[in-house]
Protein backbone atom coordinates (compact mmCIF):
# COMPACT_ATOMS: atom_id res chain seq x y z
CA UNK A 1 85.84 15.83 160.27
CA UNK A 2 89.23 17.85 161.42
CA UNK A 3 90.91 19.93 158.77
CA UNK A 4 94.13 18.05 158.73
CA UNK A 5 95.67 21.47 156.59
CA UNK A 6 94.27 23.76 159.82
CA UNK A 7 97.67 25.01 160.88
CA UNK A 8 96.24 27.16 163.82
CA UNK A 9 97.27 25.98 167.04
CA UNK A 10 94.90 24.05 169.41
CA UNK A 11 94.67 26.76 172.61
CA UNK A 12 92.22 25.43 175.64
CA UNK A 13 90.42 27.98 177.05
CA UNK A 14 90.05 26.54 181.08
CA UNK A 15 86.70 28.05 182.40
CA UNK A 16 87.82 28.87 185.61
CA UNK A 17 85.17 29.41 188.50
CA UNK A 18 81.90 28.48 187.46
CA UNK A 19 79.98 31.02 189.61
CA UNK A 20 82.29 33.96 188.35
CA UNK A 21 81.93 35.62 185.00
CA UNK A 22 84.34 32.78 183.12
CA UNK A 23 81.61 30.48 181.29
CA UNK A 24 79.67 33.75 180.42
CA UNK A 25 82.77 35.28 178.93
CA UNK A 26 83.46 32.20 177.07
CA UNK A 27 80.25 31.41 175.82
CA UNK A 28 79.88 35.50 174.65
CA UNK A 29 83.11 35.55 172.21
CA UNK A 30 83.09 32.43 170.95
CA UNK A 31 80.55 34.09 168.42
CA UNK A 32 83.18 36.82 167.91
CA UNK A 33 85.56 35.72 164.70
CA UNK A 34 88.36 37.25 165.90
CA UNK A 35 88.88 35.02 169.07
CA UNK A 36 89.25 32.05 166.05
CA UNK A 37 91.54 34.24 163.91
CA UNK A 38 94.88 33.03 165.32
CA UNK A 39 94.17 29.50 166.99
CA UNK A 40 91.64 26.37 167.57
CA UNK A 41 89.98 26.93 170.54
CA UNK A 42 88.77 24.21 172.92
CA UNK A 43 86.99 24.18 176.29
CA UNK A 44 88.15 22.80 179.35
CA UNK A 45 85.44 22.95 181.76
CA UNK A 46 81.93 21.41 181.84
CA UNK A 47 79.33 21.04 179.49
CA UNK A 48 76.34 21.53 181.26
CA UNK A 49 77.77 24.51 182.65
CA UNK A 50 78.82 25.75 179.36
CA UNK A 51 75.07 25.01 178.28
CA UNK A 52 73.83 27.38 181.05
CA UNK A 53 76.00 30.07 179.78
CA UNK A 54 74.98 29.71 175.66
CA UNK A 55 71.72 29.94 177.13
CA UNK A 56 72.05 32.95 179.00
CA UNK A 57 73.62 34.68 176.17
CA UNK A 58 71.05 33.84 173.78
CA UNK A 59 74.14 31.95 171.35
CA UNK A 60 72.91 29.44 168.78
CA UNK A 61 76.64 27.26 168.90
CA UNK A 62 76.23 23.64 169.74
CA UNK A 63 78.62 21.70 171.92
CA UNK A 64 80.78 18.95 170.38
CA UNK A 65 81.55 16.96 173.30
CA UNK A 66 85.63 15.31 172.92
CA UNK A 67 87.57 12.82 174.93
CA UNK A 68 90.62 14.02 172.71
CA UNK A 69 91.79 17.72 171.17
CA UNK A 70 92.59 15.61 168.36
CA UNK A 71 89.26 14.95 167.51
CA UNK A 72 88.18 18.53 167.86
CA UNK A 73 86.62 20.51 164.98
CA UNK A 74 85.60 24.01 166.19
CA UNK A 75 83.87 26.91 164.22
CA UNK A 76 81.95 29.56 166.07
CA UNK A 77 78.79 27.34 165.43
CA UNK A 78 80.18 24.67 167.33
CA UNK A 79 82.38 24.59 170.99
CA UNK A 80 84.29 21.49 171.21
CA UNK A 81 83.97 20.38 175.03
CA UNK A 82 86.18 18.25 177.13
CA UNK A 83 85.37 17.33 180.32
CA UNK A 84 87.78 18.59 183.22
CA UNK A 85 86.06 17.35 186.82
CA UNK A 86 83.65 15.02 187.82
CA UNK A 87 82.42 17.61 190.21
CA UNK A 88 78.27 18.04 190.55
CA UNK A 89 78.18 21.46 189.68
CA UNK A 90 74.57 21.30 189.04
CA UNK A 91 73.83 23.52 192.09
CA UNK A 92 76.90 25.82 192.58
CA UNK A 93 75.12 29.68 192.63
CA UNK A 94 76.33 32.14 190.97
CA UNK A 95 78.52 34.75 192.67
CA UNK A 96 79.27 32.67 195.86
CA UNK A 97 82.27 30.67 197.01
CA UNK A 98 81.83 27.25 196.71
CA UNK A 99 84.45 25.07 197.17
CA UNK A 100 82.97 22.87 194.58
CA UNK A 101 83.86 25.49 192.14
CA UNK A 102 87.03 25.78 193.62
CA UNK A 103 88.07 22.13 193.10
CA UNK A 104 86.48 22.06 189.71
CA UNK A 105 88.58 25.41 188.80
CA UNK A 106 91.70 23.83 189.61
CA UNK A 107 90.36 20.26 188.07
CA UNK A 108 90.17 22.29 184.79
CA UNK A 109 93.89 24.03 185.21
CA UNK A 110 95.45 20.46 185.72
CA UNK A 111 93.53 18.72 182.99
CA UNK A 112 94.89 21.43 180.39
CA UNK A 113 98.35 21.39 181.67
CA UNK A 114 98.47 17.50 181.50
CA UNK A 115 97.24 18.15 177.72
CA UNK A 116 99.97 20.71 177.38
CA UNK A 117 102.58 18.21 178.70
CA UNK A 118 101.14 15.61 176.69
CA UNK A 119 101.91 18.10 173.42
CA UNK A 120 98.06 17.16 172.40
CA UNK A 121 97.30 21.01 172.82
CA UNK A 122 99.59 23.93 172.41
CA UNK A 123 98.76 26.12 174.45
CA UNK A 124 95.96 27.06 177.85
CA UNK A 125 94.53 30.50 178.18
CA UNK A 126 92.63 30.48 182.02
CA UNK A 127 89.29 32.24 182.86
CA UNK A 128 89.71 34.10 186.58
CA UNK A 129 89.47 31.41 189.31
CA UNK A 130 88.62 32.62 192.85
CA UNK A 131 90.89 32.07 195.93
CA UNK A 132 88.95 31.79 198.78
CA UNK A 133 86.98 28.88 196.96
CA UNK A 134 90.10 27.13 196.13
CA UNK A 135 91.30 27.20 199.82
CA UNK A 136 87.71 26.30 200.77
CA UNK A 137 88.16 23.02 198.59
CA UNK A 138 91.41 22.39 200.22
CA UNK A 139 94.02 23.34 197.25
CA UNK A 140 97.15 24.22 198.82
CA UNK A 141 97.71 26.36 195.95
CA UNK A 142 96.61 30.25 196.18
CA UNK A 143 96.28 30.34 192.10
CA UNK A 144 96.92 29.39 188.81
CA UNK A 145 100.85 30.32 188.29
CA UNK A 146 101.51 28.02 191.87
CA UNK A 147 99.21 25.37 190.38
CA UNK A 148 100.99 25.56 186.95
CA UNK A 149 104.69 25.76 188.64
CA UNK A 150 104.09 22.84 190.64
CA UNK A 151 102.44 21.05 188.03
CA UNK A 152 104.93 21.56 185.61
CA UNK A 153 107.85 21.33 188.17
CA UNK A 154 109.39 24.44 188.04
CA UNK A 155 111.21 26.39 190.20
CA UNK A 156 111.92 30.02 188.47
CA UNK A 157 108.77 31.80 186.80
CA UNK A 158 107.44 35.20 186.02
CA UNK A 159 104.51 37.07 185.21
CA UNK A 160 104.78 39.03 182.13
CA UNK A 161 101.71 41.92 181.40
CA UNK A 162 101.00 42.27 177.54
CA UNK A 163 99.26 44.65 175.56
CA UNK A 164 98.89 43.60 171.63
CA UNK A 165 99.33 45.94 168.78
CA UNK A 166 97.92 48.18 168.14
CA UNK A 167 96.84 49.25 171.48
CA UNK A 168 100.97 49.31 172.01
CA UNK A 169 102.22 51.15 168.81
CA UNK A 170 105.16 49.06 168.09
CA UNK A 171 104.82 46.17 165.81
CA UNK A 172 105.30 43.59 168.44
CA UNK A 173 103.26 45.31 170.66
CA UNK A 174 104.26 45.77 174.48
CA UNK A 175 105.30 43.67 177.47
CA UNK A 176 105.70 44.54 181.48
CA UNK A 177 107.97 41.84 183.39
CA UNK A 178 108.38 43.10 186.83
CA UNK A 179 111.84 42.27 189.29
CA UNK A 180 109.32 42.21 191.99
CA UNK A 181 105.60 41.34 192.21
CA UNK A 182 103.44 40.00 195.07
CA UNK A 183 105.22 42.10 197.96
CA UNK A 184 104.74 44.29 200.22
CA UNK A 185 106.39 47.74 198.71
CA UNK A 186 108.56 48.30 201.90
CA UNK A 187 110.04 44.57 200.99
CA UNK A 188 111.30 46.13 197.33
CA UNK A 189 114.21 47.74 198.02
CA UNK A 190 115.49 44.54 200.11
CA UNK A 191 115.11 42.21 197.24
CA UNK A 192 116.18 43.81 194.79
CA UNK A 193 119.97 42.60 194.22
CA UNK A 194 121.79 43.36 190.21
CA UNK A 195 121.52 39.38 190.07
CA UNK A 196 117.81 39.69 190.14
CA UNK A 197 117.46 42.67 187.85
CA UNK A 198 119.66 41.12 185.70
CA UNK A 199 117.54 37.99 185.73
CA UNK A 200 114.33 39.77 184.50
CA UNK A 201 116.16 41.68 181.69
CA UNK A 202 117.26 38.16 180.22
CA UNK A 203 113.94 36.89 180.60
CA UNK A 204 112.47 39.58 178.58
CA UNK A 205 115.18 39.86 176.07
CA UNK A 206 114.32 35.80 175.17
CA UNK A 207 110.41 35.96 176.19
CA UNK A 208 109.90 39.06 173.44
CA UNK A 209 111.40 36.87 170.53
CA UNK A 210 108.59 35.40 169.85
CA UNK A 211 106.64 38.74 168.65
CA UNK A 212 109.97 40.23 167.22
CA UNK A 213 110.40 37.60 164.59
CA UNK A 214 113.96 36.77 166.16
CA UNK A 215 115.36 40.49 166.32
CA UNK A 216 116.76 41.38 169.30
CA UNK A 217 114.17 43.36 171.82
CA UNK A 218 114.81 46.77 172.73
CA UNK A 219 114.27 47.02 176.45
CA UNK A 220 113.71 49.62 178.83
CA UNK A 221 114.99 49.17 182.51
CA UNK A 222 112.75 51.45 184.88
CA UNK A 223 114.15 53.06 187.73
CA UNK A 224 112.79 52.61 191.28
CA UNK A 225 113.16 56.00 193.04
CA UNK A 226 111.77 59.25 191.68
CA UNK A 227 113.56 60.80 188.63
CA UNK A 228 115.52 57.37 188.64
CA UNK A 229 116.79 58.57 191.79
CA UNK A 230 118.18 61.68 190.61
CA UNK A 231 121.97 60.50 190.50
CA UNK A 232 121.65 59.77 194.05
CA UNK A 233 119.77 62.34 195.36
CA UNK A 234 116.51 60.28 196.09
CA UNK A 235 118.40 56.96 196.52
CA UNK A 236 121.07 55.05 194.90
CA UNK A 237 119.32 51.82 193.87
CA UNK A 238 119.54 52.66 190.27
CA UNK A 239 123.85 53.39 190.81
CA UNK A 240 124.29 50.45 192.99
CA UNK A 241 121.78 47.72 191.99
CA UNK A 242 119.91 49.02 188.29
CA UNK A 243 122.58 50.61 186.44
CA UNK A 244 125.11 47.71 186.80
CA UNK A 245 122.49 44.79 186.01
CA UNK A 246 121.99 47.29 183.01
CA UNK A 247 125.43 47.58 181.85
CA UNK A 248 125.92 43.31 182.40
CA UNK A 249 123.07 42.72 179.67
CA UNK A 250 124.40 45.25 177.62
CA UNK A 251 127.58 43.72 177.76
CA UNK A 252 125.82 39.93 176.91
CA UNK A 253 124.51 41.83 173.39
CA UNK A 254 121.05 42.88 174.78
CA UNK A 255 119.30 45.66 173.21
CA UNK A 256 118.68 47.73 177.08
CA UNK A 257 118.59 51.20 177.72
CA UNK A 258 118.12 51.98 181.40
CA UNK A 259 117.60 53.13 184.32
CA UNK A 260 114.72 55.75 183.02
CA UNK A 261 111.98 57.42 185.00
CA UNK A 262 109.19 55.65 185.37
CA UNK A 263 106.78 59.10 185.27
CA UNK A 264 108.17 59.22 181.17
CA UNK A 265 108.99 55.71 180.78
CA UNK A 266 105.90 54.24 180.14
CA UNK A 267 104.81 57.24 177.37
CA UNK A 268 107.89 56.46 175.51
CA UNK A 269 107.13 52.44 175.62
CA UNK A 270 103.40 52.67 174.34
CA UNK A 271 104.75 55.05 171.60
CA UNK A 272 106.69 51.83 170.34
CA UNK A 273 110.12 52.78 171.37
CA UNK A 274 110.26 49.49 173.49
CA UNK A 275 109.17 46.30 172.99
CA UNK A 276 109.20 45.50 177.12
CA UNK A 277 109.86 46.96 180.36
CA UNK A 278 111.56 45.66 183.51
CA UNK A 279 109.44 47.23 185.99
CA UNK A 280 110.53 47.51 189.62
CA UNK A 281 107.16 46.56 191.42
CA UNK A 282 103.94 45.81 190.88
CA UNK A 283 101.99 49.16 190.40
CA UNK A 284 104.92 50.54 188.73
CA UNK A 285 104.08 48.26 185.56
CA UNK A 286 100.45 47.42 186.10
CA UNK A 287 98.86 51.05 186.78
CA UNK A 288 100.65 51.61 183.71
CA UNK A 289 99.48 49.01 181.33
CA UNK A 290 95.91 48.87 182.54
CA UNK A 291 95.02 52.15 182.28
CA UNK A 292 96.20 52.44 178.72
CA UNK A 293 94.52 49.28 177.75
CA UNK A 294 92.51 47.88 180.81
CA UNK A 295 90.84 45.36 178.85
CA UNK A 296 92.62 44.13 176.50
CA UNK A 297 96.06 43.69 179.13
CA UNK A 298 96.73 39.74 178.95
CA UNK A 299 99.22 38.10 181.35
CA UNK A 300 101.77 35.54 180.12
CA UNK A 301 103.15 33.45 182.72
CA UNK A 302 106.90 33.11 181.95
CA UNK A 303 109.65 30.33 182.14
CA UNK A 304 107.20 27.29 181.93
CA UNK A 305 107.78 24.47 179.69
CA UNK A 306 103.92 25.39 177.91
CA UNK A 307 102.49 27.96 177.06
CA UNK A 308 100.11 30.01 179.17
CA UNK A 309 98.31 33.12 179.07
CA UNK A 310 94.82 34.19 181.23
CA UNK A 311 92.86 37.16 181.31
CA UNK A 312 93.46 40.20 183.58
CA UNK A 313 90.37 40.09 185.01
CA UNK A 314 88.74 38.56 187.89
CA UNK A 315 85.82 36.49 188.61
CA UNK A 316 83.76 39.40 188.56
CA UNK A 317 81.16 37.79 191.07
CA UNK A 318 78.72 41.16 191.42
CA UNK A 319 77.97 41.18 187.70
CA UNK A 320 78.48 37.07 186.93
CA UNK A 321 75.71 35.18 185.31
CA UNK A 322 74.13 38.65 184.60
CA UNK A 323 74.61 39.06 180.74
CA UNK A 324 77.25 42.01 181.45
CA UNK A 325 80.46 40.36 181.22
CA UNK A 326 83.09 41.38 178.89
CA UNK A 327 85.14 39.39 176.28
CA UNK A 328 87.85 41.86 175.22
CA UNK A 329 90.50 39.85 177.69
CA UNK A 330 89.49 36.75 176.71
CA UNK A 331 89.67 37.35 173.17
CA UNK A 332 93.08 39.14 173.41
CA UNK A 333 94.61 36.01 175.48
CA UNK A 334 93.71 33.67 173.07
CA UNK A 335 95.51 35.81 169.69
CA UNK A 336 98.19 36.21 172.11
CA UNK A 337 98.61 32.45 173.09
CA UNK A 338 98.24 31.79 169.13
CA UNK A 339 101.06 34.50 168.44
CA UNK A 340 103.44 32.92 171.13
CA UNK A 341 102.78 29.18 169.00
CA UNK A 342 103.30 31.04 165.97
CA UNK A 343 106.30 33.22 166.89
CA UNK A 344 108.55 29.79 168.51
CA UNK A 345 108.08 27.50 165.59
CA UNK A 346 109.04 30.73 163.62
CA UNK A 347 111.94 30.79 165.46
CA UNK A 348 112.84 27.13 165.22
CA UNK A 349 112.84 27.39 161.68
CA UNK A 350 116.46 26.95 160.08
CA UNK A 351 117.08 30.38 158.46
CA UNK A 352 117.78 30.76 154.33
């Protein structure tokens, strides 16, 4: 029977590719107490898959199979499992594309986000799907954020890259949006406008709330060019484009201190001076983050109407359905789905 007093959110945990490392993964820290800590975790996926993976992980939890989160009742002895394709999957290998794992990955995505819609789960954190088996089953889509933006019908989204306390010293740990991502680095400096600096700061100023308890976030603004470009010397992005999209969301009340070098930046940030950094490109925030905390970094997908986070891994397929797979992501994206939950209905909450 459901604990009707259970205030932990319901998260679904989508299992991704089936021949990558995302049933092992799940299968592995469900046993681990902490990935229950902050929410209710159900399965998206399949359950004879799922069985496979219990199996290969020696794990003693039984499968409670649901039509409906609602009638879910999870505990690490028991997975509550709702079916997300009617894909055979019986014969998909391990470690191969298949574009039957492709079309079952992206089955499970759109089943959780319908849920998530629906408000009958609140929130999805994704296991790694694999690209070349979603274009082999004929998705349009190249991932998960252009499945979930569609899906969802939105037009404006970002990837955020979080590390939780106390990996991140500050209390609400730290967060990496970037003002560019999937690009070509000699494309940077020709789309980045103050508009679309100015864009990201906002977005991390209200996606931070959450895990500041309503206080205003302190963000950092990095620069682009060496030594912030050195008043000019090395460029003039940061006088021309940075520095004004700065002073703007200083001038709307935002707590932002930029531009600052990236090459001290980041030091400063893990130390708990900021809560989140607008990052130029790609590498500039990711090298960054993942080497201080490779895998525990969780990415939160930004400026959807639910609530999404995935691991920062892949599908791993040279180690999957090998017993080596690691659940440190997985574990981390869940809390972190649970906090977001947690930290809006905080925030709803009419003050004293």
């Amino acid at each position: 029977m459901v604990d009707s007093a259970d205030r932990r959110p319901f998260v679904a945990l989508t299992m991704g590719d089936v021949a990558g490392v995302g049933p092992e993964v799940i299968a592995r820290a469900w046993g681990d107490s902490s990935l229950h800590e902050l929410a209710r975790s159900i399965v998206v996926g399949n359950r004879d898959v799922l069985q496979r993976a219990l199996s290969l992980v020696s794990s003693q939890a039984r499968i409670q199979t649901i039509e409906d989160p609602k009638d879910a009742n999870p505990s690490e002895a028991l997975i509550p499992c709702l079916e997300g394709t009617t894909v055979d999957l019986t014969s998909v290998k391990p470690g191969q594309i298949d574009a039957r794992a492709g079309q079952a990955a992206a089955d499970f995505l759109t089943t959780a986000i319908d849920l998530a819609l629906a408000g009958k789960i609140d929130a999805i954190a994704t296991l790694p799907l694999n690209k070349e088996s979603l274009h082999a089953a004929g998705v349009k889509h190249p991932g998960h954020t252009e499945i979930l933006a569609e899906r969802c019908q939105v037009a404006e989204h970002a990837m955020m890259l979080y590390l939780e306390p106390p990996i991140a010293q500050g209390s609400a740990g730290l967060g990496v949006i970037h003002a560019t991502l999937h690009v070509a680095l000699r494309e940077v400096f020709g789309l980045l406008t103050k508009e679309s600096v100015l864009g990201k700061i906002q977005l991390a100023d209200e996606s931070l709330r959450p895990f500041t308890q309503g206080r205003r976030p302190r963000i950092a603004v990095a620069g682009l060019n060496p030594h912030a470009g050195e008043n000019g010397l090395f460029g003039d992005e940061e006088i021309q484009i940075i520095g004004p999209a700065v002073e703007s969301a200083r001038a709307m009340g935002m707590d932002v201190t930029g531009p600052i070098p990236a090459d001290t930046l980041f030091s400063r940030a893990i130390h708990g001076e900021f809560d989140v950094v607008v990052a130029m490109y790609h590498d500039q925030g990711h090298v960054a983050l993942k080497t201080i905390g490779f895998d525990k970094a969780v990415n939160v997908t930004l400026g959807l109407p639910i609530i999404r986070t995935s691991v920062a891994h892949g599908t791993a397929f040279d180690i999957a359905w090998k017993g080596l797979a690691e659940t440190t992501s997985l574990i981390a994206a869940t809390r972190v789905a649970g906090r977001i939950v947690a930290g809006r209905a905080s925030l709803r909450k009419p003050s004293a």
